[in-house]
Protein backbone atom coordinates (compact mmCIF):
# COMPACT_ATOMS: atom_id res chain seq x y z
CA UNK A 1 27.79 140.33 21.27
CA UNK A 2 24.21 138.87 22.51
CA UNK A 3 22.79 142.23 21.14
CA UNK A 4 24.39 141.66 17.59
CA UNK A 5 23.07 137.76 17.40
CA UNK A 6 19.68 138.70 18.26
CA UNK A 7 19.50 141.62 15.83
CA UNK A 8 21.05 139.38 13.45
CA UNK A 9 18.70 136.79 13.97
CA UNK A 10 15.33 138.94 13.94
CA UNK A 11 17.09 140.35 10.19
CA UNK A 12 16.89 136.51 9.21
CA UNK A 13 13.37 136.23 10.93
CA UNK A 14 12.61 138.89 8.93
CA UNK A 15 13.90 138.39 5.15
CA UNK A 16 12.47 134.76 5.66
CA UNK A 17 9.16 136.44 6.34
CA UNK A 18 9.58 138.55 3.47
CA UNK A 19 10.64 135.62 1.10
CA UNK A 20 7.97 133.79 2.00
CA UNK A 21 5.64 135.96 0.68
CA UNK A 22 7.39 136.71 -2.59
CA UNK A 23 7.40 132.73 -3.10
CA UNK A 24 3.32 132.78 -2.84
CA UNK A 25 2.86 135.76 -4.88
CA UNK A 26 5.12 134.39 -7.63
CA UNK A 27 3.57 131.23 -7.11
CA UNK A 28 -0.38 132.61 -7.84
CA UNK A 29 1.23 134.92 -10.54
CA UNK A 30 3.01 131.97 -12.15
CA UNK A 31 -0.99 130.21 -11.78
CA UNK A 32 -2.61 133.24 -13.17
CA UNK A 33 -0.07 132.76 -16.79
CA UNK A 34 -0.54 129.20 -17.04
């Protein structure tokens, strides 16, 4: 159970990581158009 939330949580770490990095590319691409 403990094993499953922490994976579960370092996933979410993870894709939030991830995310955040396709915001601030789209968000200099989206600069680079306009």
């Amino acid at each position: 159970m403990f094993v499953a939330y922490k994976y579960k949580l370092y996933q979410t770490k993870k894709l939030k990581y991830i995310h955040n990095k396709i915001d601030i590319s789209g968000i200099i691409y989206n600069h680079c158009i306009a």
